[in-house]
C-alpha atoms as a PDB file:
ATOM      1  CA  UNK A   1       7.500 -29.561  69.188  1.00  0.00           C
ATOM      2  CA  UNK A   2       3.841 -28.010  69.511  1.00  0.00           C
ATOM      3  CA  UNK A   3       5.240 -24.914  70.844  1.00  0.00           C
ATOM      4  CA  UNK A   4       7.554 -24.960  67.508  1.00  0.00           C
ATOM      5  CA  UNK A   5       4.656 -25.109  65.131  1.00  0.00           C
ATOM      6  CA  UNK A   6       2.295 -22.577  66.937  1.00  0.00           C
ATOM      7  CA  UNK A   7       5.202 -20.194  66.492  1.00  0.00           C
ATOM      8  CA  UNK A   8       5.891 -21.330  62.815  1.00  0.00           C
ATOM      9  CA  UNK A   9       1.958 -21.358  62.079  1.00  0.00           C
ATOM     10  CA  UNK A  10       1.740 -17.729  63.407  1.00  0.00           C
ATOM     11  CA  UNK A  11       4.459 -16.049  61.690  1.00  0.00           C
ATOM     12  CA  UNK A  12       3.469 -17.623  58.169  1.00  0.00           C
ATOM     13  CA  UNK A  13      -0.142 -16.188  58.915  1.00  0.00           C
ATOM     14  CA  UNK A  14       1.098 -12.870  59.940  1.00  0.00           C
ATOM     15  CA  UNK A  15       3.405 -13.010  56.639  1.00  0.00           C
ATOM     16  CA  UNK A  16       0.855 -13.880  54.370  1.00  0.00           C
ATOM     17  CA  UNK A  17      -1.450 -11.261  56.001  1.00  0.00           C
ATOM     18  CA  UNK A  18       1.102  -8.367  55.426  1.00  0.00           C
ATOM     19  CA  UNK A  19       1.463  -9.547  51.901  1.00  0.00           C
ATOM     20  CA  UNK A  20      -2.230  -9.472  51.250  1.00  0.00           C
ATOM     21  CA  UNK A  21      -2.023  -6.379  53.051  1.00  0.00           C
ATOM     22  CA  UNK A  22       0.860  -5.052  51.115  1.00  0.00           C
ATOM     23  CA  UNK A  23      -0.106  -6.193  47.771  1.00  0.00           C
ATOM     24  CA  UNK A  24      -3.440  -5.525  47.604  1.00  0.00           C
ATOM     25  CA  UNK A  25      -5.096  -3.591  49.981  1.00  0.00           C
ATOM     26  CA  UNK A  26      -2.675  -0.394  50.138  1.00  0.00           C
ATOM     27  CA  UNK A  27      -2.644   0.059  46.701  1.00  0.00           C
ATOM     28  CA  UNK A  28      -6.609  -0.285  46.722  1.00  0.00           C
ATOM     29  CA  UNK A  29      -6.520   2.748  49.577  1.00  0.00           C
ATOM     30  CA  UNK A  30      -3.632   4.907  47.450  1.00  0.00           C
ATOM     31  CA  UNK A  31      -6.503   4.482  44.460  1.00  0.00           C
ATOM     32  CA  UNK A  32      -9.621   5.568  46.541  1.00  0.00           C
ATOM     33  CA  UNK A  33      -6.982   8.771  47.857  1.00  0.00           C
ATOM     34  CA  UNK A  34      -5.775  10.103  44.613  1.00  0.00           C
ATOM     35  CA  UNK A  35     -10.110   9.494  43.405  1.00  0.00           C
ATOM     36  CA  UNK A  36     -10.630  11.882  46.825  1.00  0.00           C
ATOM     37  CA  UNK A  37      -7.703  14.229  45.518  1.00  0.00           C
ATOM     38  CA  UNK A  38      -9.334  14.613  42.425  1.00  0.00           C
ATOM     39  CA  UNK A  39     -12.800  15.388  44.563  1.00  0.00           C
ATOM     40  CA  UNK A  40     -11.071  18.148  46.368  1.00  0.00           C
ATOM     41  CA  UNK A  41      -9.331  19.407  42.930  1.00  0.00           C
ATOM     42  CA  UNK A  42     -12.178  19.623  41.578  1.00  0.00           C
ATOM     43  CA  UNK A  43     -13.608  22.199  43.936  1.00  0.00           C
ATOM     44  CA  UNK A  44     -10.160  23.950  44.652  1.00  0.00           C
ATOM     45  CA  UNK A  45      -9.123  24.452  41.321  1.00  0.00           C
ATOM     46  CA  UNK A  46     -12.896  25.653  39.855  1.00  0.00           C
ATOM     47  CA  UNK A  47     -12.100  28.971  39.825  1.00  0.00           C
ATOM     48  CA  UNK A  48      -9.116  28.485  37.446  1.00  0.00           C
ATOM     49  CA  UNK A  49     -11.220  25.798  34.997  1.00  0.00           C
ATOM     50  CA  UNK A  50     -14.523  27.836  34.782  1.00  0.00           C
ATOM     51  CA  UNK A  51     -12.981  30.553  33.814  1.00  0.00           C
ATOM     52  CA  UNK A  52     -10.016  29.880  31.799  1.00  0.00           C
ATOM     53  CA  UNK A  53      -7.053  32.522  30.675  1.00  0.00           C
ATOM     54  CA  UNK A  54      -8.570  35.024  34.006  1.00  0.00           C
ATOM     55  CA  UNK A  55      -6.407  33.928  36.468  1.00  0.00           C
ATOM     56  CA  UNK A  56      -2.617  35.193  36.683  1.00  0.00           C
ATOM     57  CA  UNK A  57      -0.346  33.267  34.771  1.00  0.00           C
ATOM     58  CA  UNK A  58       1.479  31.640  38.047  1.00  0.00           C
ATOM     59  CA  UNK A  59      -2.320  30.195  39.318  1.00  0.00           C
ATOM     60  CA  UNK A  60      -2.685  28.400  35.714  1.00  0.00           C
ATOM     61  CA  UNK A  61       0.750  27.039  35.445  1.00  0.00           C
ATOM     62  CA  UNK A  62       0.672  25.662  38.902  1.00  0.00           C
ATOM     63  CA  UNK A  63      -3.614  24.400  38.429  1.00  0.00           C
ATOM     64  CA  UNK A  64      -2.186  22.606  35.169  1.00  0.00           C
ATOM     65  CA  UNK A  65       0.630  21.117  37.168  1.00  0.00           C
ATOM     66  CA  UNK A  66      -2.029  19.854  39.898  1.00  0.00           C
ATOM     67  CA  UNK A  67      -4.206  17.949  37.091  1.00  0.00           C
ATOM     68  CA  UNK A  68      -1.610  16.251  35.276  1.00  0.00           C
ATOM     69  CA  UNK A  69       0.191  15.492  37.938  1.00  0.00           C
ATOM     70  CA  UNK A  70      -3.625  14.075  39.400  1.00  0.00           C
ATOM     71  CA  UNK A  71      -3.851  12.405  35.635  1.00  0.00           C
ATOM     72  CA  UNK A  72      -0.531  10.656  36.146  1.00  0.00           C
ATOM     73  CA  UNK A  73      -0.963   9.161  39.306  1.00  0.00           C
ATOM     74  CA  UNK A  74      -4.247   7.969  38.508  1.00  0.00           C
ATOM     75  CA  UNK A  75      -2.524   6.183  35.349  1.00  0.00           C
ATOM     76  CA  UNK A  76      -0.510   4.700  37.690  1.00  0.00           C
ATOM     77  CA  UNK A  77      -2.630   2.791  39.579  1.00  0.00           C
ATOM     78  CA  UNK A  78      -3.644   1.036  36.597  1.00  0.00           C
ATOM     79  CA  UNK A  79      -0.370  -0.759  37.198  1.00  0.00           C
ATOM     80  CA  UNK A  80      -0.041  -0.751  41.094  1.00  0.00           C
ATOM     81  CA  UNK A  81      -3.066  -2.606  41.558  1.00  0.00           C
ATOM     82  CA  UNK A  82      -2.547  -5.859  40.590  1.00  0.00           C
ATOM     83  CA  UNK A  83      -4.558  -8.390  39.173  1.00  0.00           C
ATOM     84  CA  UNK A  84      -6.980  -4.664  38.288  1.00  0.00           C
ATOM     85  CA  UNK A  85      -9.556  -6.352  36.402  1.00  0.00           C
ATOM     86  CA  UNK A  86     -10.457  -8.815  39.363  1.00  0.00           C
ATOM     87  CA  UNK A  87      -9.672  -6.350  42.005  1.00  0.00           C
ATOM     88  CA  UNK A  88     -11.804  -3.570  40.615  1.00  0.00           C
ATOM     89  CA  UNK A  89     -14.550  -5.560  40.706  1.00  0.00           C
ATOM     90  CA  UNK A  90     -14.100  -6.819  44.505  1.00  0.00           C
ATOM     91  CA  UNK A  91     -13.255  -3.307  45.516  1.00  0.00           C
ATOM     92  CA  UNK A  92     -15.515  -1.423  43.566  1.00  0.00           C
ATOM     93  CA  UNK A  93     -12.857   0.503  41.509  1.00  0.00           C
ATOM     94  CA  UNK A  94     -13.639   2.023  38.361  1.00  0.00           C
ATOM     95  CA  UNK A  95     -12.993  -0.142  35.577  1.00  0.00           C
ATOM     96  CA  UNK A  96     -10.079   0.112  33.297  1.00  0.00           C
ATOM     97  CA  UNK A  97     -11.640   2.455  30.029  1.00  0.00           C
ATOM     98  CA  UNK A  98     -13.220   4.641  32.783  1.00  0.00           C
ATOM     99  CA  UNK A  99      -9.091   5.149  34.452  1.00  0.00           C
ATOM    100  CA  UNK A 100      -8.182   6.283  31.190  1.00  0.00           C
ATOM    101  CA  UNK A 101     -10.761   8.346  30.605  1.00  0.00           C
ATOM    102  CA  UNK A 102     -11.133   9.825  33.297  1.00  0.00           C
ATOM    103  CA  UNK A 103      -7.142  10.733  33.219  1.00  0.00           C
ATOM    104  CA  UNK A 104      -7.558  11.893  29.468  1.00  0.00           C
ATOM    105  CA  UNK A 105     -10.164  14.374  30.795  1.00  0.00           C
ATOM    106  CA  UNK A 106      -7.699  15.933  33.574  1.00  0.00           C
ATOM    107  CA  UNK A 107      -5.049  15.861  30.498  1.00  0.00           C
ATOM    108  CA  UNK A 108      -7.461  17.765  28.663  1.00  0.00           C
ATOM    109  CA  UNK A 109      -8.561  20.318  31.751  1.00  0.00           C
ATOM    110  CA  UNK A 110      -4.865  21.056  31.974  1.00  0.00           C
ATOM    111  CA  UNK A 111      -4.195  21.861  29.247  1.00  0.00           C
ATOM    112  CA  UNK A 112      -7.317  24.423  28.827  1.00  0.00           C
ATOM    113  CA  UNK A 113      -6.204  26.515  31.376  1.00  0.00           C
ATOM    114  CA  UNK A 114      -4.393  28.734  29.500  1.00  0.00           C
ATOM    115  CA  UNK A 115      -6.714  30.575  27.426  1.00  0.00           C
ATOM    116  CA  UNK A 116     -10.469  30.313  26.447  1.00  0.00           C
ATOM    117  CA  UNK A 117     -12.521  30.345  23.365  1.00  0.00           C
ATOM    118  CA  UNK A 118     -16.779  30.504  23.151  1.00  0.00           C
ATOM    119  CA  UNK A 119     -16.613  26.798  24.170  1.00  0.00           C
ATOM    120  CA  UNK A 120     -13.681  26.122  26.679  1.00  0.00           C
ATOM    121  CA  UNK A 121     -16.121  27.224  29.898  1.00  0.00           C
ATOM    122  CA  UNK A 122     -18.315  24.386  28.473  1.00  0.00           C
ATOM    123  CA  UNK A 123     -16.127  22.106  27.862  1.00  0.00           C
ATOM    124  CA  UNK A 124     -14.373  22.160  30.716  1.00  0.00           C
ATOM    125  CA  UNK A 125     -17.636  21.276  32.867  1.00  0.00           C
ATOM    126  CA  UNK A 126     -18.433  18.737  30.629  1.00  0.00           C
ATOM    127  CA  UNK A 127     -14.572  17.425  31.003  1.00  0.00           C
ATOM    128  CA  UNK A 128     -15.555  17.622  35.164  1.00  0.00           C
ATOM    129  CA  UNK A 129     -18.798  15.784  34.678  1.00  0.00           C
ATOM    130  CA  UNK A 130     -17.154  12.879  32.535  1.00  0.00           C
ATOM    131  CA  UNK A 131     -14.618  12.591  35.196  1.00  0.00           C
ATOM    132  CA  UNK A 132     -16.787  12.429  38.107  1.00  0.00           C
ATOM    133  CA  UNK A 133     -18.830  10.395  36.339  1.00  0.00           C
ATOM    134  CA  UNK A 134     -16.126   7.620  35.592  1.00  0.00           C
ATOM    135  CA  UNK A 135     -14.460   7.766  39.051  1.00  0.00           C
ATOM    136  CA  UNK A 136     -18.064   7.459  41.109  1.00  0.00           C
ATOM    137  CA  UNK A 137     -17.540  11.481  42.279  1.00  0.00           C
ATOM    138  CA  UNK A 138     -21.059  12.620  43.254  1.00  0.00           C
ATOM    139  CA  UNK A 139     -22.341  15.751  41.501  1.00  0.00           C
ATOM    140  CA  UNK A 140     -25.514  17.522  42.661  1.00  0.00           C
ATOM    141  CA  UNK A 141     -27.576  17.882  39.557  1.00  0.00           C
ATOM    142  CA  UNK A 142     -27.741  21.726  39.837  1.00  0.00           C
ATOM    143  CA  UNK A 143     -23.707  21.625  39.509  1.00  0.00           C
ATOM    144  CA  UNK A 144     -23.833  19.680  36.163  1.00  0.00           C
ATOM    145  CA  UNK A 145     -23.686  20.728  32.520  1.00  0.00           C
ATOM    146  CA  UNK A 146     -27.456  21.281  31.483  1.00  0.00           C
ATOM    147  CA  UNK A 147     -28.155  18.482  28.767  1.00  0.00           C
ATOM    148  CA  UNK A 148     -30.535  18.809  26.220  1.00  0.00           C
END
């Protein structure tokens, strides 16, 4: 009978581990990924978002792919991680309005790709700034908008 409920105990503890492990901390990791995605955009597509309209018309169709396709799954996790509002503060996720701004500024980077007026250069570092800023990206100060 003991041997019966050391068995027993230790599958229900590995079951409720891989559920915790399932349920919670994957989705946590997938969230931290697409935030180091976003990092890596960031410096892979710059040449395409400082200087919108240069680049051939292929590089900017496939750069505003890459950002609202980055926008979209960081939407997502809104909805993967689950309770968000207590897990973001355990894990140290950004909270909720930062998610959605933070996606509304890659919404808004894609879609500024195309073509540039006096302010889309400016705009578009600003737009990389808020986004950093919301998701915890470090910036060196010398690679931020100047602010007056």
């Amino acid at each position: 009978m003991t041997v019966f409920f050391t068995v027993f105990s230790g599958t229900l503890v590995f079951v409720v581990g891989q559920m915790i492990l399932q349920f919670f901390i994957v989705p946590v990791q997938d969230f931290f990924k697409t935030i180091a995605a976003i990092a890596h955009a960031r410096i892979e597509v710059a040449d395409v978002t400082s200087n919108p309209g240069v680049q051939s018309k292929e590089r900017n169709e496939e750069t505003s792919r890459q950002l609202r396709r980055l926008s979209g799954q960081l939407h997502s996790h809104l909805f993967l991680v689950r309770p968000y509002a207590l897990v973001c503060r355990v894990s140290g996720l950004p909270s909720r309005a930062q998610v959605l701004q933070a996606s509304g500024s890659l919404i808004g980077l894609s879609n500024s790709v195309f073509s540039s007026n006096g302010k889309t250069i400016e705009s578009n570092a600003s737009r990389w700034d808020k986004i950093c800023d919301n998701l915890g990206i470090d910036i060196e100060p010398d690679d931020r908008v100047p602010r007056a």
